[in-house]
Structures are given as structure tokens and as C-alpha cells.
PDB file of N, CA and C in Angstrom:
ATOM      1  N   UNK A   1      67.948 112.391  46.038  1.00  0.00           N
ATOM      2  CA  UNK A   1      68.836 113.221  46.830  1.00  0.00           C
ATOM      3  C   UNK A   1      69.905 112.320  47.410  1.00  0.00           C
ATOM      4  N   UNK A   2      70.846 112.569  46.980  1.00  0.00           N
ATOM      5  CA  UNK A   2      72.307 111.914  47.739  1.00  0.00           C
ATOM      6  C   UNK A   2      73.278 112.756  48.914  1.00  0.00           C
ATOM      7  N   UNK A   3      73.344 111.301  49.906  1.00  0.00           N
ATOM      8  CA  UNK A   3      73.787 112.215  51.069  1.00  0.00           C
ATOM      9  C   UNK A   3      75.178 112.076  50.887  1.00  0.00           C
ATOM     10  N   UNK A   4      76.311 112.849  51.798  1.00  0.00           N
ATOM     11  CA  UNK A   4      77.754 113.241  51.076  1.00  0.00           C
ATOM     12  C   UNK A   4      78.036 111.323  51.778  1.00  0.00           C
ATOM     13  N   UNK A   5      78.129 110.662  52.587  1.00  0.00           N
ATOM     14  CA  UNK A   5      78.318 109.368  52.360  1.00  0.00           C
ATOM     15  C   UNK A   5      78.073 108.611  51.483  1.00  0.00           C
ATOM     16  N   UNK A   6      77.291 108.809  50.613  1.00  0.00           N
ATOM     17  CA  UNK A   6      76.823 108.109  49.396  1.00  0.00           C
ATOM     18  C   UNK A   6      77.937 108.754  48.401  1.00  0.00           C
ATOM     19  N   UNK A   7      77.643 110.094  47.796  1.00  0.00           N
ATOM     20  CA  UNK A   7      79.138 110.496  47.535  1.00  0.00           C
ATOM     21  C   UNK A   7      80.582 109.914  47.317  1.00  0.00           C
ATOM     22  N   UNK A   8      80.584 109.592  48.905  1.00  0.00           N
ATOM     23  CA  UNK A   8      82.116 109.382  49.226  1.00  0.00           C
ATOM     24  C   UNK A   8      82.192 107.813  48.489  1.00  0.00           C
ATOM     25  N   UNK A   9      81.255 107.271  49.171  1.00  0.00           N
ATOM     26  CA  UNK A   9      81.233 105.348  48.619  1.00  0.00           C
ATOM     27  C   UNK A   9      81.296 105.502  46.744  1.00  0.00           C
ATOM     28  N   UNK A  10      80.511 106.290  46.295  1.00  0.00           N
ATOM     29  CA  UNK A  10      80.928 106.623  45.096  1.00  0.00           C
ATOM     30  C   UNK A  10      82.432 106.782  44.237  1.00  0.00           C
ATOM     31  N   UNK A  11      82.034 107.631  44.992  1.00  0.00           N
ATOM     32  CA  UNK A  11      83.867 107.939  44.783  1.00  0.00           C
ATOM     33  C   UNK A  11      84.729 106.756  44.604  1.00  0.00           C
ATOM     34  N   UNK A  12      84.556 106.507  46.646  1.00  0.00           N
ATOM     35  CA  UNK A  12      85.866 104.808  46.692  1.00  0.00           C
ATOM     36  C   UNK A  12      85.272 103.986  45.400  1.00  0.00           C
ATOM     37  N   UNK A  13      83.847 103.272  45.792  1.00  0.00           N
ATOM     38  CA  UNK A  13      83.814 102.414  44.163  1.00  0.00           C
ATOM     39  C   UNK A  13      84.869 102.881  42.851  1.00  0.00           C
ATOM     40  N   UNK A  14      84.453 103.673  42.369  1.00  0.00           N
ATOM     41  CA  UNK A  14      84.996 104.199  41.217  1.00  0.00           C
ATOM     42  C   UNK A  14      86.843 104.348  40.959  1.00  0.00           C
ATOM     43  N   UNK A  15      87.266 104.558  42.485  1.00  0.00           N
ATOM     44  CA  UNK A  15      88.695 104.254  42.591  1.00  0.00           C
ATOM     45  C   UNK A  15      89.045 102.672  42.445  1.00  0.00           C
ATOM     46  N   UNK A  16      88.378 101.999  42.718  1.00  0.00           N
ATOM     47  CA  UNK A  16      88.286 100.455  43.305  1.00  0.00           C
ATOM     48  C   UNK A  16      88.121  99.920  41.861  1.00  0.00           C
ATOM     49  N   UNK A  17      87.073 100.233  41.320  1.00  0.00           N
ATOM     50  CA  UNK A  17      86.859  99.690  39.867  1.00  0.00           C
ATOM     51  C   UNK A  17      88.023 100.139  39.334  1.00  0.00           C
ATOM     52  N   UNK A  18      88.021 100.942  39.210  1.00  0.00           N
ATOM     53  CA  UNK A  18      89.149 101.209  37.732  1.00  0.00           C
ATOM     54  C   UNK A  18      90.931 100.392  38.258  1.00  0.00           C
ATOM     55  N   UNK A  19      90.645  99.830  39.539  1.00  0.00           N
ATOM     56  CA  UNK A  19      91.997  99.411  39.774  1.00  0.00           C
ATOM     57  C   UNK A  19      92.163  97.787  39.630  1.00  0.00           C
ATOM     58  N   UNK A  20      90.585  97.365  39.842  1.00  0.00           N
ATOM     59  CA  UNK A  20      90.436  96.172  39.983  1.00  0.00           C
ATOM     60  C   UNK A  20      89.158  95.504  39.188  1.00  0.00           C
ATOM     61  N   UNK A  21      88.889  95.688  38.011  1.00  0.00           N
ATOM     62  CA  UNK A  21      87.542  95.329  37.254  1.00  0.00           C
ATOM     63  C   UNK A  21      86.918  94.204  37.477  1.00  0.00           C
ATOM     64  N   UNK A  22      87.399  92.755  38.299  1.00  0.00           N
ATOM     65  CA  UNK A  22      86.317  91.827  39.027  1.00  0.00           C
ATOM     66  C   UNK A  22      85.520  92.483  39.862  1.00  0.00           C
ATOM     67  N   UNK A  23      85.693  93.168  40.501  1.00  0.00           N
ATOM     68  CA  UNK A  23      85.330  93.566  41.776  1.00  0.00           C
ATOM     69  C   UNK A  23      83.854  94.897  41.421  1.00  0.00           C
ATOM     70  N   UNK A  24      84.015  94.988  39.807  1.00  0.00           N
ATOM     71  CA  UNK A  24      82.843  95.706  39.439  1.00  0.00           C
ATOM     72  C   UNK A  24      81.169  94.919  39.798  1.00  0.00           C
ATOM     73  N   UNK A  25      81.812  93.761  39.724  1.00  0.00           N
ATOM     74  CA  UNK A  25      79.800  93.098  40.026  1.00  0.00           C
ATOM     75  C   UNK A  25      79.220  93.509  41.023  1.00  0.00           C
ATOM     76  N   UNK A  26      80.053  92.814  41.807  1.00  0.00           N
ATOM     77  CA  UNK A  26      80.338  93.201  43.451  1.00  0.00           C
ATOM     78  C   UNK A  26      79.931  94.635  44.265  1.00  0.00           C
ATOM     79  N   UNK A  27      80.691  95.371  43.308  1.00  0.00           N
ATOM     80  CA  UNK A  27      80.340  96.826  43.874  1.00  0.00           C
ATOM     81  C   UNK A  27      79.305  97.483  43.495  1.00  0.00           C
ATOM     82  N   UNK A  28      78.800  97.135  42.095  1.00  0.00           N
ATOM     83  CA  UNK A  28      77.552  97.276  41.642  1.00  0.00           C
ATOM     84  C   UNK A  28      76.566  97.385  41.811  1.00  0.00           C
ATOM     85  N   UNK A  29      76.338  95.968  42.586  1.00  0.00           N
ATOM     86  CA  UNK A  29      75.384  95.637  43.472  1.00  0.00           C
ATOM     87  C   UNK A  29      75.092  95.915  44.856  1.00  0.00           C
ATOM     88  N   UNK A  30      76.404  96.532  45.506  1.00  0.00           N
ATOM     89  CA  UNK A  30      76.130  97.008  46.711  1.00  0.00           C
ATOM     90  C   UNK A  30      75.979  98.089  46.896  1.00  0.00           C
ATOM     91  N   UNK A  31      76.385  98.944  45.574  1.00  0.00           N
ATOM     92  CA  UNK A  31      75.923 100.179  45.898  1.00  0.00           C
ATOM     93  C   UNK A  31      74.233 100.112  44.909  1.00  0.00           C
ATOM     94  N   UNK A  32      73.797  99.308  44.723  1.00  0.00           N
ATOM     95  CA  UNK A  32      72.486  99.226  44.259  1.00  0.00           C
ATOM     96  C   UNK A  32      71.615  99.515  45.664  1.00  0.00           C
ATOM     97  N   UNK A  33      72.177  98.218  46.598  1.00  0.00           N
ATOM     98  CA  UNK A  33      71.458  98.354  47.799  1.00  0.00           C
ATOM     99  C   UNK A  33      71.525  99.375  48.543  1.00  0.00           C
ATOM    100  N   UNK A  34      72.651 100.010  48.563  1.00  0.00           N
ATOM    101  CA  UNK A  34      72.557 101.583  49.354  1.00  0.00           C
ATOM    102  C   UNK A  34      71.374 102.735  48.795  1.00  0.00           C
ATOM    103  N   UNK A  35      71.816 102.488  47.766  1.00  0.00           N
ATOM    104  CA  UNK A  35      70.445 103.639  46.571  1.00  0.00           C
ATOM    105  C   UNK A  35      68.865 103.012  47.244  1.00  0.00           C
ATOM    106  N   UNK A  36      68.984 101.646  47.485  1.00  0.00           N
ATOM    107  CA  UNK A  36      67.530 101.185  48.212  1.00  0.00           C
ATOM    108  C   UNK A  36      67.250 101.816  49.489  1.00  0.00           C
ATOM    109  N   UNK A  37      68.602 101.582  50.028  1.00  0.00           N
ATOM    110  CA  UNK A  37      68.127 101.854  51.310  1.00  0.00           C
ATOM    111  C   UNK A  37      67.667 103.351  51.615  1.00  0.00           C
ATOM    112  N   UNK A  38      68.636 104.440  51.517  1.00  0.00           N
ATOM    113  CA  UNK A  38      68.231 105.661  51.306  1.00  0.00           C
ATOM    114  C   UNK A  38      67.128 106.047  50.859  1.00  0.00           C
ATOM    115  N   UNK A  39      66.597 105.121  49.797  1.00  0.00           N
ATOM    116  CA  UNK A  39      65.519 105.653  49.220  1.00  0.00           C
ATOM    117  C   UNK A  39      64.192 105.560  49.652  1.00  0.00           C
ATOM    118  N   UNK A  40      63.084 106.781  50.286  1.00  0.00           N
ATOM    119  CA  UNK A  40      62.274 106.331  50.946  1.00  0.00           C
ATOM    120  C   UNK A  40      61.187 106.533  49.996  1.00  0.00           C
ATOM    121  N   UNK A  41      59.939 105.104  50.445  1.00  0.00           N
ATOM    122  CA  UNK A  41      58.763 104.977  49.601  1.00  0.00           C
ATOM    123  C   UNK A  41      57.942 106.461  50.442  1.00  0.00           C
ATOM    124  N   UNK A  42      57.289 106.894  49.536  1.00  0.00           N
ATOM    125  CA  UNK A  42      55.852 107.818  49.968  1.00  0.00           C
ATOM    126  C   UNK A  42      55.300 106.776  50.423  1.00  0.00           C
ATOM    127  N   UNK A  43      54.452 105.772  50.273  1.00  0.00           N
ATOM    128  CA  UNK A  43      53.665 104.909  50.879  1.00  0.00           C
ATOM    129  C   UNK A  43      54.040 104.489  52.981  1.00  0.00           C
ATOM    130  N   UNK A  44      55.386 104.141  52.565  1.00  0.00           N
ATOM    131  CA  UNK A  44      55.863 103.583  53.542  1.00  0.00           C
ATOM    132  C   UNK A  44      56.269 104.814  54.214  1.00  0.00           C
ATOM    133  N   UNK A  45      56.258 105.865  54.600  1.00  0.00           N
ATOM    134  CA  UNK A  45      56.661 107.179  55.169  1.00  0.00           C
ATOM    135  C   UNK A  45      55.514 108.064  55.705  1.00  0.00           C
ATOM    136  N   UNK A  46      54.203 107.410  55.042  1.00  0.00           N
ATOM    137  CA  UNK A  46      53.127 108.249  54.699  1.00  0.00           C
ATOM    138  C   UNK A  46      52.673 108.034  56.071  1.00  0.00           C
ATOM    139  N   UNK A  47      51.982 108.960  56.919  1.00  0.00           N
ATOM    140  CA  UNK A  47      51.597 108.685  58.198  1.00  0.00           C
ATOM    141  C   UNK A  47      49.991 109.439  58.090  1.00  0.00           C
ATOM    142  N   UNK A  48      49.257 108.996  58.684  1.00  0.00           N
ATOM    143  CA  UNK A  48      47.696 109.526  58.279  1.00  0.00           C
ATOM    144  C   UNK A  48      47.447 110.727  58.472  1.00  0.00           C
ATOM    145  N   UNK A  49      47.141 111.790  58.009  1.00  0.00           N
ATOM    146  CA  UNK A  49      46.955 113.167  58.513  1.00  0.00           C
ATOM    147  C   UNK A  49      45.738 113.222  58.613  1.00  0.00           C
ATOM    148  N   UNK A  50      45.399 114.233  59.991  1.00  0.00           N
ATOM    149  CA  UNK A  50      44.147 114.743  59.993  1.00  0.00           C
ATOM    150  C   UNK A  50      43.280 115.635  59.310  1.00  0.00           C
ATOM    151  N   UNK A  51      41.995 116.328  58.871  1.00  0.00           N
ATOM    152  CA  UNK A  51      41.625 117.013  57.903  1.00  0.00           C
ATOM    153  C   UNK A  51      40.482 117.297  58.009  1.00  0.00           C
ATOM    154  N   UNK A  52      39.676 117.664  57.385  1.00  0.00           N
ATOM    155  CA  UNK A  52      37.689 117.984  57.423  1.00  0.00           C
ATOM    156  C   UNK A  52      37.472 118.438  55.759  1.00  0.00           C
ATOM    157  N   UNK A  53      36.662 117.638  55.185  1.00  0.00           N
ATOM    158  CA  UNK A  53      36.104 117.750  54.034  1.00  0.00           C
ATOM    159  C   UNK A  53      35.086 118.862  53.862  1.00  0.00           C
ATOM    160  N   UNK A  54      35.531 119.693  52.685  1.00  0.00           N
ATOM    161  CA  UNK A  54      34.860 120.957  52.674  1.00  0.00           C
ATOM    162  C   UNK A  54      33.932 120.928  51.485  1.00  0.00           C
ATOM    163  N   UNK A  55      34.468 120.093  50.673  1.00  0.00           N
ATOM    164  CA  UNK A  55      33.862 119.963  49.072  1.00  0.00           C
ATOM    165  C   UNK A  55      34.063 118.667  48.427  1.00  0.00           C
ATOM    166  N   UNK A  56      33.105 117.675  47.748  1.00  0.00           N
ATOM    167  CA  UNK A  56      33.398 117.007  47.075  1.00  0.00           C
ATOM    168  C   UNK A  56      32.665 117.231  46.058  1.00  0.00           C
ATOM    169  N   UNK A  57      33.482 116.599  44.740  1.00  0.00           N
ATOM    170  CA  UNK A  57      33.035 117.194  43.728  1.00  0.00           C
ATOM    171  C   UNK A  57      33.205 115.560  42.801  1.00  0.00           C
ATOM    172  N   UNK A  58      32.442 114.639  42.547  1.00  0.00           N
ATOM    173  CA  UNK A  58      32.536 113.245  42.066  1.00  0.00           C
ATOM    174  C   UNK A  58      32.345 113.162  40.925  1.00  0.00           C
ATOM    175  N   UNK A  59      32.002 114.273  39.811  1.00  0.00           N
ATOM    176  CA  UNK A  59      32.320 114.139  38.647  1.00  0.00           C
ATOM    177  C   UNK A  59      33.601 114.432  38.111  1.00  0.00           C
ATOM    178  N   UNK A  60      34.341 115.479  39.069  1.00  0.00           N
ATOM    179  CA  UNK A  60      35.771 115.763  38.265  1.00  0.00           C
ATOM    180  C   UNK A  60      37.033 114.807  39.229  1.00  0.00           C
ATOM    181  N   UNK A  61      36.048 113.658  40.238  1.00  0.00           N
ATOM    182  CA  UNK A  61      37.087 113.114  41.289  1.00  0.00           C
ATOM    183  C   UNK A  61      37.915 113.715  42.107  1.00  0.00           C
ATOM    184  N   UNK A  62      37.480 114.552  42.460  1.00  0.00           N
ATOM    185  CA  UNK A  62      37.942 115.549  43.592  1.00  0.00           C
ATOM    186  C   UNK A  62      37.332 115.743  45.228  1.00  0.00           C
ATOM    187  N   UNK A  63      38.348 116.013  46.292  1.00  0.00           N
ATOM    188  CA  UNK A  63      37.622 116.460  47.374  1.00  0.00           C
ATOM    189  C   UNK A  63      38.372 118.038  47.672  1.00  0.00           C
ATOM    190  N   UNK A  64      37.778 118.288  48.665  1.00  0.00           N
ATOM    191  CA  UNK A  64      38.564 119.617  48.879  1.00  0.00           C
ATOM    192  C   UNK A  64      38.545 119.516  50.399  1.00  0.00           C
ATOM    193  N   UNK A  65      40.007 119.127  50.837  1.00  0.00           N
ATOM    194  CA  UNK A  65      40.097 119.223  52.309  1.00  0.00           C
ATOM    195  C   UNK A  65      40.730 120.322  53.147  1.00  0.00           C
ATOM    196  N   UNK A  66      40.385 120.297  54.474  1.00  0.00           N
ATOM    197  CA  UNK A  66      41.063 121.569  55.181  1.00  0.00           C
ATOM    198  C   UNK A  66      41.606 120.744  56.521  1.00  0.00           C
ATOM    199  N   UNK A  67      43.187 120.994  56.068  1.00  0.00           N
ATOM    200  CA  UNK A  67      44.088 119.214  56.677  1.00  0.00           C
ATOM    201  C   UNK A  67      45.345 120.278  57.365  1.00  0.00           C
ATOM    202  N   UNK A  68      45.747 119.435  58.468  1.00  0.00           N
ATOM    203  CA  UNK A  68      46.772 119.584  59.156  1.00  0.00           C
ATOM    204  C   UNK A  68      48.564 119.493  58.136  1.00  0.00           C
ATOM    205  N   UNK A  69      49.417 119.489  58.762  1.00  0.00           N
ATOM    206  CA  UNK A  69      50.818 119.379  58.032  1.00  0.00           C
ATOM    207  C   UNK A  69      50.873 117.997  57.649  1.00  0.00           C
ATOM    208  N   UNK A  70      50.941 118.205  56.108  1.00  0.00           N
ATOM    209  CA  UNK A  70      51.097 116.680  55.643  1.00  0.00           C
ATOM    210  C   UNK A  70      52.677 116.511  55.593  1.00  0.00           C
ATOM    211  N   UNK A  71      53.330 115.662  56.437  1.00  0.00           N
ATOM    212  CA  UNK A  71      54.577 115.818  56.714  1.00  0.00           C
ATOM    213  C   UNK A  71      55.571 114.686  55.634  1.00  0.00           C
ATOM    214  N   UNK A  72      55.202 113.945  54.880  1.00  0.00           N
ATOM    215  CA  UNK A  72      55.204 113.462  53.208  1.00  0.00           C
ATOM    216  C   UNK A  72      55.449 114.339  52.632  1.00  0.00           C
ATOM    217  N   UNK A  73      54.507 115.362  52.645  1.00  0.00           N
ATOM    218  CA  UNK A  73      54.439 116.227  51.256  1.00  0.00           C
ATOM    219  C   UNK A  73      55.827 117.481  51.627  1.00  0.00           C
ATOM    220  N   UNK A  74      55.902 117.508  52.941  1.00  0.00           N
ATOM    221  CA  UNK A  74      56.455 118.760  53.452  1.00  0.00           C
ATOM    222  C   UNK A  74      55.738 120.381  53.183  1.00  0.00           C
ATOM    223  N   UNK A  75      54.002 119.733  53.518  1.00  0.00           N
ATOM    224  CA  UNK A  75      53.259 120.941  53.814  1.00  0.00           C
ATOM    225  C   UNK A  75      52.903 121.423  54.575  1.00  0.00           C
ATOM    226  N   UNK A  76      52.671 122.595  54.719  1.00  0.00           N
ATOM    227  CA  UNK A  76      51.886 123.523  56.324  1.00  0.00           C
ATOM    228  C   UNK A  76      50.101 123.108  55.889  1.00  0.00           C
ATOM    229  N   UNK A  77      49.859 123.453  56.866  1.00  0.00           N
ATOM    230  CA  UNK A  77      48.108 123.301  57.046  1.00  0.00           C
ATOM    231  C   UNK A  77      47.444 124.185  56.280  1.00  0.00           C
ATOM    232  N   UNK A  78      46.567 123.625  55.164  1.00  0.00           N
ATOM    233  CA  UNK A  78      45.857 124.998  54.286  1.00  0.00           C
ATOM    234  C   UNK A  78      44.555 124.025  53.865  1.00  0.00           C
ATOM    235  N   UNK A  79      43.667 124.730  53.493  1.00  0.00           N
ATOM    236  CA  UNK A  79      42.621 123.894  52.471  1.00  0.00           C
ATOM    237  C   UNK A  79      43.048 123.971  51.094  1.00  0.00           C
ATOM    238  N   UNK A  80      42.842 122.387  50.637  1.00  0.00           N
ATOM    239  CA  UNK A  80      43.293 122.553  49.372  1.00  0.00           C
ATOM    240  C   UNK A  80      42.180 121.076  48.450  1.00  0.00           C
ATOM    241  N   UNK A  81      42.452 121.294  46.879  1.00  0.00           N
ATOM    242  CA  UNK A  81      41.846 120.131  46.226  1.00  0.00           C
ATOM    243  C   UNK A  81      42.545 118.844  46.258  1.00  0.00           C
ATOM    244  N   UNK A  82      42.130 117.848  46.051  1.00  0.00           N
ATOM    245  CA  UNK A  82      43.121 116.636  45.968  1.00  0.00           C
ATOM    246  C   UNK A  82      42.106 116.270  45.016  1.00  0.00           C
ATOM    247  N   UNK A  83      42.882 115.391  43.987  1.00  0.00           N
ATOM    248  CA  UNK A  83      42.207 113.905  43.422  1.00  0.00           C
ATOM    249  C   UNK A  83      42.121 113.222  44.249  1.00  0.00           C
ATOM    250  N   UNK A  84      41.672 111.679  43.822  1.00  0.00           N
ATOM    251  CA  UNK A  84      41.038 110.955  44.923  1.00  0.00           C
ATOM    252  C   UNK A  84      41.808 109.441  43.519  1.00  0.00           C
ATOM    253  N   UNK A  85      42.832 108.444  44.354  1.00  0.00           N
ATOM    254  CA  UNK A  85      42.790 107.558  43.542  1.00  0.00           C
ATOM    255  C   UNK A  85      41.819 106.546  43.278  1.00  0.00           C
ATOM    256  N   UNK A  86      40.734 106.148  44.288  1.00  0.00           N
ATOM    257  CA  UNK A  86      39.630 105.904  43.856  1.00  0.00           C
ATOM    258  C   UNK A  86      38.580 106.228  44.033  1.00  0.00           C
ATOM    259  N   UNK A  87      37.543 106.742  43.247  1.00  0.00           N
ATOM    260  CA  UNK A  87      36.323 107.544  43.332  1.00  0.00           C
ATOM    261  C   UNK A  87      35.397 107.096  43.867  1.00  0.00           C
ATOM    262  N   UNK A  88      35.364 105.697  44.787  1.00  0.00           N
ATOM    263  CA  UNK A  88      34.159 105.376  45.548  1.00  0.00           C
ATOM    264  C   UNK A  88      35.117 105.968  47.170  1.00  0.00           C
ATOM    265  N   UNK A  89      36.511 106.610  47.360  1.00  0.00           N
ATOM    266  CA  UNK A  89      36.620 107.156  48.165  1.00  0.00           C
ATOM    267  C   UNK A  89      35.197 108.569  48.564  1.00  0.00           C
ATOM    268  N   UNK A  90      34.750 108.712  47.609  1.00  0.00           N
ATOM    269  CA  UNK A  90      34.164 110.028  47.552  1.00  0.00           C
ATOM    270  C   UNK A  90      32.425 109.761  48.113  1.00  0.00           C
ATOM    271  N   UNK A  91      32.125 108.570  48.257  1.00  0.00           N
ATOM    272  CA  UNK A  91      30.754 107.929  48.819  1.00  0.00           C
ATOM    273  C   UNK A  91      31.014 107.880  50.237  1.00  0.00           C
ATOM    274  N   UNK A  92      32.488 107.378  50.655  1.00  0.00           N
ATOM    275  CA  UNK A  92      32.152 107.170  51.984  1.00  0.00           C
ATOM    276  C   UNK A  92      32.180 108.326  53.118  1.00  0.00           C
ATOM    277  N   UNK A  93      32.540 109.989  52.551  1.00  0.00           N
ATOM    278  CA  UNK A  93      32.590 110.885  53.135  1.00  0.00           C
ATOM    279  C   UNK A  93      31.529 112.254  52.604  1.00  0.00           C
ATOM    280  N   UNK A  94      31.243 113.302  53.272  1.00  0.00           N
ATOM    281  CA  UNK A  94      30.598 114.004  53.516  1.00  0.00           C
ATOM    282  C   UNK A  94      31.113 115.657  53.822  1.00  0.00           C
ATOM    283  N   UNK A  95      30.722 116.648  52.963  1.00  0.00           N
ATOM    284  CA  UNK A  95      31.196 117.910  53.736  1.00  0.00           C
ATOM    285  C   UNK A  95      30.657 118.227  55.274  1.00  0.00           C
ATOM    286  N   UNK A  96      32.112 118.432  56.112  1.00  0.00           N
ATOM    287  CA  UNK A  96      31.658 118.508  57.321  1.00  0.00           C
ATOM    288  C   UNK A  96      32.208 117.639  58.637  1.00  0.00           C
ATOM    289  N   UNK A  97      32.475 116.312  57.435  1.00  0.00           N
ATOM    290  CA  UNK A  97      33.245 115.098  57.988  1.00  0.00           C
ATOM    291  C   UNK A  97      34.910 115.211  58.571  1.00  0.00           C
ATOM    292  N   UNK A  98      34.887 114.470  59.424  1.00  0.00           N
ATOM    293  CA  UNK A  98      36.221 114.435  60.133  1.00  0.00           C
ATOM    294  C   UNK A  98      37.331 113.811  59.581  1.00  0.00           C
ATOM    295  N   UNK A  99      38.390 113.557  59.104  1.00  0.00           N
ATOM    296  CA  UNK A  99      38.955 112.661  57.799  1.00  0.00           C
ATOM    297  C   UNK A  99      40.436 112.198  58.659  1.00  0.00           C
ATOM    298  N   UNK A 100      40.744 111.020  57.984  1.00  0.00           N
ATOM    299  CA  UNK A 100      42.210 110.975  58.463  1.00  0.00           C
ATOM    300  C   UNK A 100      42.483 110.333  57.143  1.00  0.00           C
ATOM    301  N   UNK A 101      43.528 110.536  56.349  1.00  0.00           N
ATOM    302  CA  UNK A 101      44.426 110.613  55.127  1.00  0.00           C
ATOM    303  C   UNK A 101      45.531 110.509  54.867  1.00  0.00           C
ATOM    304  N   UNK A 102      46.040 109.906  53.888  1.00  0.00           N
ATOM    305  CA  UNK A 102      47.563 109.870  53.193  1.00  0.00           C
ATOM    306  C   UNK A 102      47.236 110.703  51.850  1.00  0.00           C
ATOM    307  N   UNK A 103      47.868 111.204  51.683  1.00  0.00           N
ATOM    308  CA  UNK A 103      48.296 111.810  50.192  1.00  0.00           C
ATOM    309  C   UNK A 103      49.447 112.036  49.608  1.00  0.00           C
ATOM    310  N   UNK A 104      49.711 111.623  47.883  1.00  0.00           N
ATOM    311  CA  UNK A 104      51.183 111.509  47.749  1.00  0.00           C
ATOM    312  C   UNK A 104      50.564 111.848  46.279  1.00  0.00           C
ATOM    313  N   UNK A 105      51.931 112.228  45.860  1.00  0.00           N
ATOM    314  CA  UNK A 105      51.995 113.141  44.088  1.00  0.00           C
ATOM    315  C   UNK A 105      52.337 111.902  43.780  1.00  0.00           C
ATOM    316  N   UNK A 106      50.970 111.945  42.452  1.00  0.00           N
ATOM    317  CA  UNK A 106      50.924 110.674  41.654  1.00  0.00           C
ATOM    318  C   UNK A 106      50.801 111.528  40.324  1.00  0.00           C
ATOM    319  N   UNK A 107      51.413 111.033  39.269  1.00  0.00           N
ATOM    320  CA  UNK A 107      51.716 111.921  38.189  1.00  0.00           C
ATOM    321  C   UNK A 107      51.615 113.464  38.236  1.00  0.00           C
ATOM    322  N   UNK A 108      52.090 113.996  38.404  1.00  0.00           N
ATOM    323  CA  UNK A 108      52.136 115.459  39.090  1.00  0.00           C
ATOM    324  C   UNK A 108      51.152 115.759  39.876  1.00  0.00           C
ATOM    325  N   UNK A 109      50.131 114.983  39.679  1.00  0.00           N
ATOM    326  CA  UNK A 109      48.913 115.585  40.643  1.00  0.00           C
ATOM    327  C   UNK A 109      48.878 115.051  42.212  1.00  0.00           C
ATOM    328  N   UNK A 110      48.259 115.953  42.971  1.00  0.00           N
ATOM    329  CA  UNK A 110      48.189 115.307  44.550  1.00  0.00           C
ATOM    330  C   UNK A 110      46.769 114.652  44.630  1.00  0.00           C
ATOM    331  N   UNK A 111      47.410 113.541  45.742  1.00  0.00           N
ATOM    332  CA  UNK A 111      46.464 112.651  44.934  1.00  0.00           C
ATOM    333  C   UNK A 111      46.107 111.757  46.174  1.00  0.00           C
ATOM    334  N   UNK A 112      44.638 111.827  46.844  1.00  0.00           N
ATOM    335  CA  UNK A 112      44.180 111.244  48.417  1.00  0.00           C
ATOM    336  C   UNK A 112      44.398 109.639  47.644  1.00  0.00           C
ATOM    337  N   UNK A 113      45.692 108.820  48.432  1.00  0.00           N
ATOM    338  CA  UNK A 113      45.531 107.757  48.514  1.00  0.00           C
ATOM    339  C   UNK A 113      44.566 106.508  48.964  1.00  0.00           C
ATOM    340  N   UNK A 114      44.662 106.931  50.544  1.00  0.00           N
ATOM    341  CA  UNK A 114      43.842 106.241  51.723  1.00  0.00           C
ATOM    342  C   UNK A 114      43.318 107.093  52.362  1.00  0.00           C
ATOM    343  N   UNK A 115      41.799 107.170  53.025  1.00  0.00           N
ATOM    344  CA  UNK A 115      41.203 107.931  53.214  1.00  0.00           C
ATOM    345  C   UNK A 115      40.177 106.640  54.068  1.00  0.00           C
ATOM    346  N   UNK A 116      40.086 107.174  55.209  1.00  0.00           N
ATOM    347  CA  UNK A 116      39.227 106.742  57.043  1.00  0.00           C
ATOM    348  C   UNK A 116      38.348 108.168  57.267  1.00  0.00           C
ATOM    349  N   UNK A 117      37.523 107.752  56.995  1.00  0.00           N
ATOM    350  CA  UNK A 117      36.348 108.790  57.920  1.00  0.00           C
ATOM    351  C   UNK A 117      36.036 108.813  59.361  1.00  0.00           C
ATOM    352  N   UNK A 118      36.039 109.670  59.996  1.00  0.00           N
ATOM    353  CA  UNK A 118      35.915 109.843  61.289  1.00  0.00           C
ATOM    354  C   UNK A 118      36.833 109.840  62.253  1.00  0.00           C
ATOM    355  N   UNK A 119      38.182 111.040  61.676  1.00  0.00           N
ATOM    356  CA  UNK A 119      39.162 110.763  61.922  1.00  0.00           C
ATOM    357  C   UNK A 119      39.024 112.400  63.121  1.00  0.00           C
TER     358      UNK A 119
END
């Protein structure tokens, strides 16, 4: 998603290049770093949400939580399934359990990153 300042710097670059072609490395690269900066990691954004484990299911790597607004995902509060990126996540919790969590879409699927019991 590009904000209309990014846009605009677009723009000027592109006036700038075509008037002055040294100045392409230069601009290249700084608008590389803008595209960084704007750009936010899921990891690094991810803030722990609260939740309660309703179902785990360790043969298909699944839990099924009933979680507050995961504000990453830009969701409201519902029970829902998640994968689990690693399946000894699924030993250290319990239906019933109190959870605190990150979750982020990992190949289309949603997918419990980090996962604290007794949240």
C-alpha cells in the first residue's frame, strides 16, 4: 500500500531521472529505503493477543482459539482454527487454557506463531 507521499517522491524521482540520468543510482536507492521504511513486518507489529483454547487437534496441527481483536490481522473477536507453526506449540497448552498469542498469514493460512500459556 502506497501513501500519496510516496506517490509524489515517485513522481519527483521520475522527473529528476529523465532530466538527469547520474542521479538514477542515487535515487534508486533512496527510494528503496522509503519502500523499507513504510513497510511494516507482521512480526515486528505483532503485539500478543489474548485468547482461551477450545480445541486442539495435533494430528492436523491445529488449535481452535476463542481470542480477543487481533489487531495485525485487523480482526474482531471470534473463535476460530489456526495452524500452529510449530506442533510442539500444541503440548504446552490445554482446552480451557488461558493463551496469549501472535498470529500472522503464512502462506495463505493463519498461522499461531508464538504462543505463552497462561495468558
Amino acid at each position: 500500500m502506497k501513501t500519496p507521499s510516496i506517490l509524489f517522491a515517485t513522481l519527483a524521482l521520475t522527473l529528476v531521472v529523465s532530466f538527469n540520468p547520474p542521479i538514477a543510482a542515487m535515487a534508486a536507492e533512496e527510494m528503496a529505503k522509503a519502500d523499507a521504511a513504510a513497510e511494516i513486518k507482521p512480526a515486528d507489529a505483532a503485539a500478543m493477543s489474548a485468547g482461551e483454547v477450545k480445541k486442539i487437534d495435533k494430528e492436523a496441527g491445529k488449535i481452535t482459539i476463542k481470542h480477543g481483536p487481533l489487531a495485525n490481522l485487523e480482526m474482531p473477536p471470534m473463535t476460530m482454527v489456526f495452524r500452529v507453526k510449530d506442533p510442539i506449540m500444541l503440548d504446552q497448552v490445554k482446552p480451557g487454557d488461558k493463551i496469549n498469542f501472535v498470529a500472522e498469514k503464512a502462506n495463505g493460512a493463519l498461522t499461531v506463531t508464538q504462543l505463552q500459556a497462561g495468558g
